[in-house]
PDB file of N, CA and C in Angstrom:
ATOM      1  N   UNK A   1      12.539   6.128   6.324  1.00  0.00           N
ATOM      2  CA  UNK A   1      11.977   4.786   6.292  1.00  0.00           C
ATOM      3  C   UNK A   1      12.260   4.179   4.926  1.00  0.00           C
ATOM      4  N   UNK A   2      13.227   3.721   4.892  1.00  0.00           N
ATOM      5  CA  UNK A   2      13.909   2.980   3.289  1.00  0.00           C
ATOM      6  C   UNK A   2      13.859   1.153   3.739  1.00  0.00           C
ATOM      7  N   UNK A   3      12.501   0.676   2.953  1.00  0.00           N
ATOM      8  CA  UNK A   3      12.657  -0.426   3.221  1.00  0.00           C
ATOM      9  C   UNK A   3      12.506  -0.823   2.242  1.00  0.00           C
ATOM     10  N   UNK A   4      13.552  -2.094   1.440  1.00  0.00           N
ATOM     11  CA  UNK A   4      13.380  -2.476  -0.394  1.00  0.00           C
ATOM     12  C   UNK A   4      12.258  -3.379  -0.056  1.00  0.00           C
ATOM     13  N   UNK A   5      11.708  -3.877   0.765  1.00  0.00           N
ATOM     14  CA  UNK A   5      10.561  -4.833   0.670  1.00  0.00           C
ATOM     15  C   UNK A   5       9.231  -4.383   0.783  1.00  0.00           C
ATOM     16  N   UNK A   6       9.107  -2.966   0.859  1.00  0.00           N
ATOM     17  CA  UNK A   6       8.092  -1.848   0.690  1.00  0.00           C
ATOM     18  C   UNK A   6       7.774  -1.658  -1.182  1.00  0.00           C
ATOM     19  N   UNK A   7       6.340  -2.438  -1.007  1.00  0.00           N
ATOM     20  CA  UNK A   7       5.751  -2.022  -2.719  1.00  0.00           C
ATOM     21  C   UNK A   7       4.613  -1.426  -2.733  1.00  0.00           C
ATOM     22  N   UNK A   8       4.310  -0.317  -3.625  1.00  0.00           N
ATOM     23  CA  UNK A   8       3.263   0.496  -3.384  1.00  0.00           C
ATOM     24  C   UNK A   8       2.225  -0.425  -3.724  1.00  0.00           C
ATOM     25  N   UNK A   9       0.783  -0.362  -2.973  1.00  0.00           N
ATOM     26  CA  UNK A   9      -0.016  -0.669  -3.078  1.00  0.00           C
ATOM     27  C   UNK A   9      -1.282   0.015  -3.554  1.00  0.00           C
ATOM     28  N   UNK A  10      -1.018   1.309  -3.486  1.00  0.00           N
ATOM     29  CA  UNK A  10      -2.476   2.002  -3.475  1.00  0.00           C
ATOM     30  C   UNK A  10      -1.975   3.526  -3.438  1.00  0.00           C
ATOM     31  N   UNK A  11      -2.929   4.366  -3.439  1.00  0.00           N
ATOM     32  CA  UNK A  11      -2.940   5.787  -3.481  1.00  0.00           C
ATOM     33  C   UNK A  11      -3.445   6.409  -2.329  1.00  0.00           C
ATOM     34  N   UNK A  12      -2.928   7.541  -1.733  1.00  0.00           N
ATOM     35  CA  UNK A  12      -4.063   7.787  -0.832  1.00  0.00           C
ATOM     36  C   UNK A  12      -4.602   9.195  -1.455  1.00  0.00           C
ATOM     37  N   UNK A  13      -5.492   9.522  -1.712  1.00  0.00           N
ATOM     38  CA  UNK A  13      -6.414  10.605  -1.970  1.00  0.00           C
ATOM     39  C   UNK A  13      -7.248  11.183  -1.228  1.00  0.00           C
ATOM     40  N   UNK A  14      -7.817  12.646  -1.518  1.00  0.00           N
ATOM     41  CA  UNK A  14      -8.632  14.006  -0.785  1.00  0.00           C
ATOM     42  C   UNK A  14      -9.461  13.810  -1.823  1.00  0.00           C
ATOM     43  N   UNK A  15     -11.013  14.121  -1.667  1.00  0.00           N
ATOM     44  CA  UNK A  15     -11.718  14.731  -2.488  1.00  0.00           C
ATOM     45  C   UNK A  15     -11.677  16.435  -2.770  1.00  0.00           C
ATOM     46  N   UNK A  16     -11.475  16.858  -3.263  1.00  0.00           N
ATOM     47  CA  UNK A  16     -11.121  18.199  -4.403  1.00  0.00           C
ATOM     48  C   UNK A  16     -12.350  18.332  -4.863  1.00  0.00           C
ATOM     49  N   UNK A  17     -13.585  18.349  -4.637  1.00  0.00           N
ATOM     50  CA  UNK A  17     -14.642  19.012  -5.038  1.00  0.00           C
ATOM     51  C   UNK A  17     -15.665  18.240  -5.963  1.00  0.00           C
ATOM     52  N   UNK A  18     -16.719  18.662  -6.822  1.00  0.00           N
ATOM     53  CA  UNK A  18     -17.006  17.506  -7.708  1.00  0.00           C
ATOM     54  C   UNK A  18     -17.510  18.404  -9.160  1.00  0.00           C
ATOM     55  N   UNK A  19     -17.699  17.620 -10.488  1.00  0.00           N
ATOM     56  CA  UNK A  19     -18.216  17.750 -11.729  1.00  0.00           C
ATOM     57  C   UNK A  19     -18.980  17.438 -12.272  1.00  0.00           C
ATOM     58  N   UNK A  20     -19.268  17.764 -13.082  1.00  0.00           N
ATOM     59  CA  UNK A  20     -20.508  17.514 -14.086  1.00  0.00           C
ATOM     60  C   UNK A  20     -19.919  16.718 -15.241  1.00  0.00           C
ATOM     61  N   UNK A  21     -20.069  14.969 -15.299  1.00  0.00           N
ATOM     62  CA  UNK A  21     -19.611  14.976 -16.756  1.00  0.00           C
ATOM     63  C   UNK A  21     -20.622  15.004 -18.177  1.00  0.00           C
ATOM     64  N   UNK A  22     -20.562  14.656 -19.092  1.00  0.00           N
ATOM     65  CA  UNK A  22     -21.129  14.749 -20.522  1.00  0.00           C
ATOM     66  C   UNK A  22     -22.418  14.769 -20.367  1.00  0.00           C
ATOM     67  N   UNK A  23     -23.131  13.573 -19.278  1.00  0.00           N
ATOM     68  CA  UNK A  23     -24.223  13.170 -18.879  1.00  0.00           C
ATOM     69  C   UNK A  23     -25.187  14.092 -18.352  1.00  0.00           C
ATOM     70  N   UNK A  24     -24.433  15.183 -17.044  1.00  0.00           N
ATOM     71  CA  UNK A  24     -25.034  15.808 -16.432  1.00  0.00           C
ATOM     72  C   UNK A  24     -24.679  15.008 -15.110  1.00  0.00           C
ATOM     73  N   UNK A  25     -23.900  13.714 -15.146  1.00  0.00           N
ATOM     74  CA  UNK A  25     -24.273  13.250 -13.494  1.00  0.00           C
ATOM     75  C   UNK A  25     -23.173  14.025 -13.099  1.00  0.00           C
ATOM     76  N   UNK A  26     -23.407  14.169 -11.193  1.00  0.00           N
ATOM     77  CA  UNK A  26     -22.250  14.630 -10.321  1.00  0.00           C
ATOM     78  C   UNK A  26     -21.092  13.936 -10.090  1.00  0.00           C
ATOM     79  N   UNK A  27     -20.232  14.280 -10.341  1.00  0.00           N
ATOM     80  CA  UNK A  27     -18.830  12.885 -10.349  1.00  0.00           C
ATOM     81  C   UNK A  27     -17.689  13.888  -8.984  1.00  0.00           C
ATOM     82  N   UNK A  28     -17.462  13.346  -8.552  1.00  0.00           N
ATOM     83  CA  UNK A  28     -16.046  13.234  -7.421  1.00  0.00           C
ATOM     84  C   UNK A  28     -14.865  13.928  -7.950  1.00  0.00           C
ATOM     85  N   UNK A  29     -14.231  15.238  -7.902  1.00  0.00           N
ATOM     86  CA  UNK A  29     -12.744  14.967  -8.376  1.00  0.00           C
ATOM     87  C   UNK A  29     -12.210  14.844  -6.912  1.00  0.00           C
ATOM     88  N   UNK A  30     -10.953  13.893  -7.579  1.00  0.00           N
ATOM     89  CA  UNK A  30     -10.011  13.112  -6.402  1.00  0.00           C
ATOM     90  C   UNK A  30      -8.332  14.227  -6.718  1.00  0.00           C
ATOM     91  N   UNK A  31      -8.138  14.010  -5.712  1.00  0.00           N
ATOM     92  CA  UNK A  31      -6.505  14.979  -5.774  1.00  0.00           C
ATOM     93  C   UNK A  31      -5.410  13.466  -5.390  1.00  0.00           C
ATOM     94  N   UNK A  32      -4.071  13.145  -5.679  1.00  0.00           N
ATOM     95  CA  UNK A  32      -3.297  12.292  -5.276  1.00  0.00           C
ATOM     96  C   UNK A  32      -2.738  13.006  -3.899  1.00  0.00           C
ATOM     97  N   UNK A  33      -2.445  12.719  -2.801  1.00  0.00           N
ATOM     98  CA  UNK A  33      -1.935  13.387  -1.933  1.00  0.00           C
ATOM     99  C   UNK A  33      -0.467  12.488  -1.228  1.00  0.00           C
ATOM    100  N   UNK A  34      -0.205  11.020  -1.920  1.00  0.00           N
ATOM    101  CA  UNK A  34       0.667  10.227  -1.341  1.00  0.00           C
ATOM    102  C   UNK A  34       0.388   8.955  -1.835  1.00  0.00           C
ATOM    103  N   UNK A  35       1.136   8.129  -1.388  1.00  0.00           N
ATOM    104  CA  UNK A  35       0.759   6.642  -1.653  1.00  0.00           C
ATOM    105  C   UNK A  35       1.069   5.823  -0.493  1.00  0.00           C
ATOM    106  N   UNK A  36       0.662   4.661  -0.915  1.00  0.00           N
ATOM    107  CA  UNK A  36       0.516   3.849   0.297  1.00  0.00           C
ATOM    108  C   UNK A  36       1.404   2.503   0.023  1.00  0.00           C
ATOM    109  N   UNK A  37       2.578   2.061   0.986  1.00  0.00           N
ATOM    110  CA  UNK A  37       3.434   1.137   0.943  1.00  0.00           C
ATOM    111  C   UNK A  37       3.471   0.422   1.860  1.00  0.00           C
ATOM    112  N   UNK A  38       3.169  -1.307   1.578  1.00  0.00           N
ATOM    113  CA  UNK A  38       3.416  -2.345   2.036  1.00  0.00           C
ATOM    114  C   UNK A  38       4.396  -3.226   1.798  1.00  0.00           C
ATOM    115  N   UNK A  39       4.653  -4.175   3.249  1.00  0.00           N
ATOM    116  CA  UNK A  39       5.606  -5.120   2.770  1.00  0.00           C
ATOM    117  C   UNK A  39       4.787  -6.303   2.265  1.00  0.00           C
ATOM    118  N   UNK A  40       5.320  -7.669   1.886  1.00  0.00           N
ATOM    119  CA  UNK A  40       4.635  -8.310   1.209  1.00  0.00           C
ATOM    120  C   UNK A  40       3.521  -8.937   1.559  1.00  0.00           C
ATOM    121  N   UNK A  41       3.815  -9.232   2.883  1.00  0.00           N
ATOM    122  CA  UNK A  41       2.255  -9.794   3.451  1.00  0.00           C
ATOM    123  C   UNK A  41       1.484  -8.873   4.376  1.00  0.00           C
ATOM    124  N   UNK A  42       1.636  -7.322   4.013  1.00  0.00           N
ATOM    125  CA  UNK A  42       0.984  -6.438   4.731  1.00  0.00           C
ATOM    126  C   UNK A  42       1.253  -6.343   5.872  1.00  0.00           C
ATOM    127  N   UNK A  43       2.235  -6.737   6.600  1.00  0.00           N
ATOM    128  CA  UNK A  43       2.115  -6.964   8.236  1.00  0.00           C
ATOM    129  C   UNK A  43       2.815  -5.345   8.484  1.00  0.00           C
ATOM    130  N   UNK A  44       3.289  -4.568   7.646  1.00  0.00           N
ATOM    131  CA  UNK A  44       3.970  -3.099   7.744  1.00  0.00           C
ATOM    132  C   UNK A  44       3.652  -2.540   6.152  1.00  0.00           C
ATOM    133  N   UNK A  45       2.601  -1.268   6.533  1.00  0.00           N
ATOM    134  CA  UNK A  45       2.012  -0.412   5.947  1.00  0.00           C
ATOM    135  C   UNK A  45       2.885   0.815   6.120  1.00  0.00           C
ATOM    136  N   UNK A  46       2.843   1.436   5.396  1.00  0.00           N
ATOM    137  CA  UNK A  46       3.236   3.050   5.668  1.00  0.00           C
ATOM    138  C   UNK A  46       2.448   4.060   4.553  1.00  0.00           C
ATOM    139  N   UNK A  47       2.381   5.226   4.331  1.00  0.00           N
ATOM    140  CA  UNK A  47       2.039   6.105   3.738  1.00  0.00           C
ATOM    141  C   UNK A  47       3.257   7.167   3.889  1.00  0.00           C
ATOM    142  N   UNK A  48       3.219   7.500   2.045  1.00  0.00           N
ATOM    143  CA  UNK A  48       4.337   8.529   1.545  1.00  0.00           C
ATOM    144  C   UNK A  48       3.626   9.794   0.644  1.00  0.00           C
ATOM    145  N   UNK A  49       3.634  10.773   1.936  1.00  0.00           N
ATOM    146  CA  UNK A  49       2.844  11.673   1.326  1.00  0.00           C
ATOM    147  C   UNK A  49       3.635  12.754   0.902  1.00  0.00           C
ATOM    148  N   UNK A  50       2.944  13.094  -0.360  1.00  0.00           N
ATOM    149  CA  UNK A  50       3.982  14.267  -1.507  1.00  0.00           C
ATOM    150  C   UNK A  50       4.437  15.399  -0.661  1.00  0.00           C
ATOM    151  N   UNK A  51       5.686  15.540  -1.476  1.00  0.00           N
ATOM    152  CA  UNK A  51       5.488  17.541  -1.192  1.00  0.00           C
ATOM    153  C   UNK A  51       4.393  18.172  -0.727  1.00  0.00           C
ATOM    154  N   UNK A  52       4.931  19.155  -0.558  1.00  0.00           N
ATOM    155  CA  UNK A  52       4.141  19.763  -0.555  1.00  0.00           C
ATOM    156  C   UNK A  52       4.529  21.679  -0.089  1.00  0.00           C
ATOM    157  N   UNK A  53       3.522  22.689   0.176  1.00  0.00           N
ATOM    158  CA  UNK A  53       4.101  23.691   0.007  1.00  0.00           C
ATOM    159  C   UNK A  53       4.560  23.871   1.496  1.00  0.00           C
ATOM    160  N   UNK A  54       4.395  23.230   2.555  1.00  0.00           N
ATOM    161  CA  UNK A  54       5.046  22.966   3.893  1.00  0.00           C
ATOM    162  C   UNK A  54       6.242  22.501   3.764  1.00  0.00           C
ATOM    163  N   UNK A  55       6.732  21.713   3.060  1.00  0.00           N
ATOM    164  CA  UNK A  55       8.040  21.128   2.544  1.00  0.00           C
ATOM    165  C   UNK A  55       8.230  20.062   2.214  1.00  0.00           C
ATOM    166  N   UNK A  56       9.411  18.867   2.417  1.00  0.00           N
ATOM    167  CA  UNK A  56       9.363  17.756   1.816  1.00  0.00           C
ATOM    168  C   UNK A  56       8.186  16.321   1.650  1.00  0.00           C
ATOM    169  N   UNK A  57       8.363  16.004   1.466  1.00  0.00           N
ATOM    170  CA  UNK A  57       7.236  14.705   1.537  1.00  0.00           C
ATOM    171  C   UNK A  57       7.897  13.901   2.683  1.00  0.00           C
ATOM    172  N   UNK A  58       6.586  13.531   3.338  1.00  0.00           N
ATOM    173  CA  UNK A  58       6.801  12.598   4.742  1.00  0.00           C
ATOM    174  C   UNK A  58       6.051  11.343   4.427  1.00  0.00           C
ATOM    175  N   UNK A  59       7.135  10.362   5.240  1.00  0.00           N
ATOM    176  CA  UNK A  59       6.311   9.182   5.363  1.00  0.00           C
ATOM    177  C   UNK A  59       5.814   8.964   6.418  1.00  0.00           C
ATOM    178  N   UNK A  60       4.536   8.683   6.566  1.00  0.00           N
ATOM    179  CA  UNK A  60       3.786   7.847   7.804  1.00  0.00           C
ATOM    180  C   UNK A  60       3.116   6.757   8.322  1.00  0.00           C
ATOM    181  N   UNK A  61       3.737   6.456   9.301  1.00  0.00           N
ATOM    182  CA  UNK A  61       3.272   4.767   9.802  1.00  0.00           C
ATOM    183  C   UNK A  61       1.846   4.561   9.911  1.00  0.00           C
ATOM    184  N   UNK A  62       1.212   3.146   9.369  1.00  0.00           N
ATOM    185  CA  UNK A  62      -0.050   2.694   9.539  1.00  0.00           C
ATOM    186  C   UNK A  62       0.200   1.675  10.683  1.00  0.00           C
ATOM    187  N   UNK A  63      -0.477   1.891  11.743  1.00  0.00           N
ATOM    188  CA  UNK A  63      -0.947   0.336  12.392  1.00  0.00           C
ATOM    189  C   UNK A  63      -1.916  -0.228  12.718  1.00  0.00           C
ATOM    190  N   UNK A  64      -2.219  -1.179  12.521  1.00  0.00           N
ATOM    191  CA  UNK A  64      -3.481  -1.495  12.867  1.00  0.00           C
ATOM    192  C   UNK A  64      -3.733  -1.662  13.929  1.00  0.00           C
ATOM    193  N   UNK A  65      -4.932  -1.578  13.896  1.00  0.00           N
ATOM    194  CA  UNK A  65      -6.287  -1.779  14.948  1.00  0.00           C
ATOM    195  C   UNK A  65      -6.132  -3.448  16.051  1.00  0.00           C
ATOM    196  N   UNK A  66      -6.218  -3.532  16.664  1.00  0.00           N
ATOM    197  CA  UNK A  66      -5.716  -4.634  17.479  1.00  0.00           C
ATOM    198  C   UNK A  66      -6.665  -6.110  16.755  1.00  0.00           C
ATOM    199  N   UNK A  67      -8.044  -5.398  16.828  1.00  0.00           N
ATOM    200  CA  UNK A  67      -9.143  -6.114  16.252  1.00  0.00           C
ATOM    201  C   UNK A  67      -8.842  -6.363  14.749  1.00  0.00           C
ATOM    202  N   UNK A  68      -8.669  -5.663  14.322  1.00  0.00           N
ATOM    203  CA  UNK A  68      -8.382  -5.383  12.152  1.00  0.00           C
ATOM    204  C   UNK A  68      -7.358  -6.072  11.588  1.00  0.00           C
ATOM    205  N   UNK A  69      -6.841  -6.932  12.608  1.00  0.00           N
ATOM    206  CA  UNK A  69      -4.837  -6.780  11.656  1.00  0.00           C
ATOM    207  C   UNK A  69      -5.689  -8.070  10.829  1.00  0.00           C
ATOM    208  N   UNK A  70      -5.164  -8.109   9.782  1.00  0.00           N
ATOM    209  CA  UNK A  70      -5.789  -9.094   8.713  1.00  0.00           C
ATOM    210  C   UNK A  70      -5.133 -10.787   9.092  1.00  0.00           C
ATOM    211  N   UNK A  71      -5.090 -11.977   8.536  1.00  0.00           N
ATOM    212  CA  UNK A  71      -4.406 -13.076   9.015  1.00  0.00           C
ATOM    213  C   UNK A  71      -3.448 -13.027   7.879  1.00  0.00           C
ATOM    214  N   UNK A  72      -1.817 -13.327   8.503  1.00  0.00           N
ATOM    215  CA  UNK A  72      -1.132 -12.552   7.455  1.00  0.00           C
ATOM    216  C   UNK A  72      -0.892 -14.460   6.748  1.00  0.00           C
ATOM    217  N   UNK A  73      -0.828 -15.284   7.834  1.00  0.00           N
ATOM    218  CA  UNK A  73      -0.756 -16.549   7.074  1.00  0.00           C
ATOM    219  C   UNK A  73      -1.102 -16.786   5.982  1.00  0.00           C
ATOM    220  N   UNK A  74      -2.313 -16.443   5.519  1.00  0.00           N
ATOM    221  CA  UNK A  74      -3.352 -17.461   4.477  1.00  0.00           C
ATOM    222  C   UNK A  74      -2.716 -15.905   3.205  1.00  0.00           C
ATOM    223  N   UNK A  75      -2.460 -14.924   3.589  1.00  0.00           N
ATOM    224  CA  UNK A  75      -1.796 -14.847   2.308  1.00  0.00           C
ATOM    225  C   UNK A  75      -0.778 -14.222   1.576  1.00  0.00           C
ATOM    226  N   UNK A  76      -0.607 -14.413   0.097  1.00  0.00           N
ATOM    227  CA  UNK A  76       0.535 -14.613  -0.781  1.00  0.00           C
ATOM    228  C   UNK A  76       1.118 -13.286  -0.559  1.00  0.00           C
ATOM    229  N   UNK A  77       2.512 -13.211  -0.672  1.00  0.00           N
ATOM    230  CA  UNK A  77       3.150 -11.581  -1.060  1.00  0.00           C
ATOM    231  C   UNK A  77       2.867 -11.312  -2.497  1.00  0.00           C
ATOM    232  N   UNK A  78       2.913  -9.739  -2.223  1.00  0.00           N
ATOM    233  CA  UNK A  78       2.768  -9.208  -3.623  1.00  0.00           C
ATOM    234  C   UNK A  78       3.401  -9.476  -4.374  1.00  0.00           C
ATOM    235  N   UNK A  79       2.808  -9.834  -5.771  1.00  0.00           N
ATOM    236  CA  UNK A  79       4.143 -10.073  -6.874  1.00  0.00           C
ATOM    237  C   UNK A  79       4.412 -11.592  -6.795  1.00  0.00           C
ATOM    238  N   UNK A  80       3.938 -12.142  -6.033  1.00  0.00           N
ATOM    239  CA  UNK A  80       4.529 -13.613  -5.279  1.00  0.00           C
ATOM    240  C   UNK A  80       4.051 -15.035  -6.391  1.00  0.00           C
ATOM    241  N   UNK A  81       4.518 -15.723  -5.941  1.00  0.00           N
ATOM    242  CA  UNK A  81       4.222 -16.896  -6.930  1.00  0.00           C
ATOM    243  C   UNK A  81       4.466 -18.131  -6.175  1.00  0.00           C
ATOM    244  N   UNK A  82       3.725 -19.419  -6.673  1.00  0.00           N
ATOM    245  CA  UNK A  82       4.142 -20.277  -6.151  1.00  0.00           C
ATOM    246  C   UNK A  82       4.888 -21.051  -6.347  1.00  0.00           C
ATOM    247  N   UNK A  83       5.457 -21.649  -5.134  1.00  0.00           N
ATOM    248  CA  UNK A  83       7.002 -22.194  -4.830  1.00  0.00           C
ATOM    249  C   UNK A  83       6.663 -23.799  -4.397  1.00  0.00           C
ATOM    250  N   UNK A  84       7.218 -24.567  -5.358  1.00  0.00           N
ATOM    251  CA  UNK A  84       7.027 -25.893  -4.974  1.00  0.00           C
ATOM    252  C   UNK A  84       8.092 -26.697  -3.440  1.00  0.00           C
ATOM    253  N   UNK A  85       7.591 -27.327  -2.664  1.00  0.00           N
ATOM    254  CA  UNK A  85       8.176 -28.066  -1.367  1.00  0.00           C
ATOM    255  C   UNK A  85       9.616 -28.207  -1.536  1.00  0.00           C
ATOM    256  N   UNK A  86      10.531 -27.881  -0.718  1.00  0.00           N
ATOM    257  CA  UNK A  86      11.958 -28.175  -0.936  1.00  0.00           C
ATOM    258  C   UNK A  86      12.129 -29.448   0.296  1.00  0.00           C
ATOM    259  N   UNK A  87      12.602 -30.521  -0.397  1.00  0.00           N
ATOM    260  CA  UNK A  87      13.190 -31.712   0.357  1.00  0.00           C
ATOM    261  C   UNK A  87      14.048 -31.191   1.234  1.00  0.00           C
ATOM    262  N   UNK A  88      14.284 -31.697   2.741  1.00  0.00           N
ATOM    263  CA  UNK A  88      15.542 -31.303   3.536  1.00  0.00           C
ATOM    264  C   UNK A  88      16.852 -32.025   2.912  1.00  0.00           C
ATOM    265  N   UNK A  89      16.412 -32.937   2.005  1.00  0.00           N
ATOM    266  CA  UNK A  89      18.076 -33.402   0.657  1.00  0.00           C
ATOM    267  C   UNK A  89      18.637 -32.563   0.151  1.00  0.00           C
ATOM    268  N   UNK A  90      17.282 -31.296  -0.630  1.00  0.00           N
ATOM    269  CA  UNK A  90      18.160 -30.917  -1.502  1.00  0.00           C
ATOM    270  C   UNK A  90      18.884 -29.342  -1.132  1.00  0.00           C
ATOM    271  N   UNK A  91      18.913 -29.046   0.516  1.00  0.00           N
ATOM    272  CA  UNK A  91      19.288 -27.966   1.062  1.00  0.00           C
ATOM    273  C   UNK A  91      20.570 -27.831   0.732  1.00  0.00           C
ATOM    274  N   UNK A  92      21.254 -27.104   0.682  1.00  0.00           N
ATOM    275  CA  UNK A  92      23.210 -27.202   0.677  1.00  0.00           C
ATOM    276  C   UNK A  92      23.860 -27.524   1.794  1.00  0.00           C
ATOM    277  N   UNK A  93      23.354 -27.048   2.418  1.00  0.00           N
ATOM    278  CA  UNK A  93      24.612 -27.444   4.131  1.00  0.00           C
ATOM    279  C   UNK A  93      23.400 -28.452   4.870  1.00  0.00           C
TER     280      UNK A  93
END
């Protein structure tokens, strides 16, 4: 799954147990297990999960929920910026 319009968004993580910090409170340790890649307006998710001692790292498809898919209209791609109105004048052909 090689798509250049795939940008990581996020991590996906396991909880790995928990600690004690300086305080005494109980804290979470988190393990990285993969990451998570979208295209720009989210409409294609995937997850790229590491090595591992089974063997290479796999990627796996997210889809949503029929109910969940977000409205991809209202928003921006990642990284994205805004782009002022192009006249049908100043097109080339």
């Amino acid at each position: 799954m090689a798509n250049s319009n795939l940008q990581k968004v996020g991590r996906v993580m396991v909880k790995n147990g928990t600690y004690k910090d300086k305080d005494g409170n109980e804290k979470t340790r988190w393990h990285e297990i993969g990451i998570m890649l979208a295209t720009p307006h989210h409409s294609q998710l995937c997850i790229k999960l590491h090595a591992n001692g089974f063997g290479e790292g796999q990627f796996a498809s997210v889809f949503y929920d029929d109910d969940k898919k977000p409205n991809f209209i209202d928003k921006e791609p990642l990284g994205g910026r805004q782009v002022d109105d192009i006249a049908p004048e100043d097109i080339p052909f």
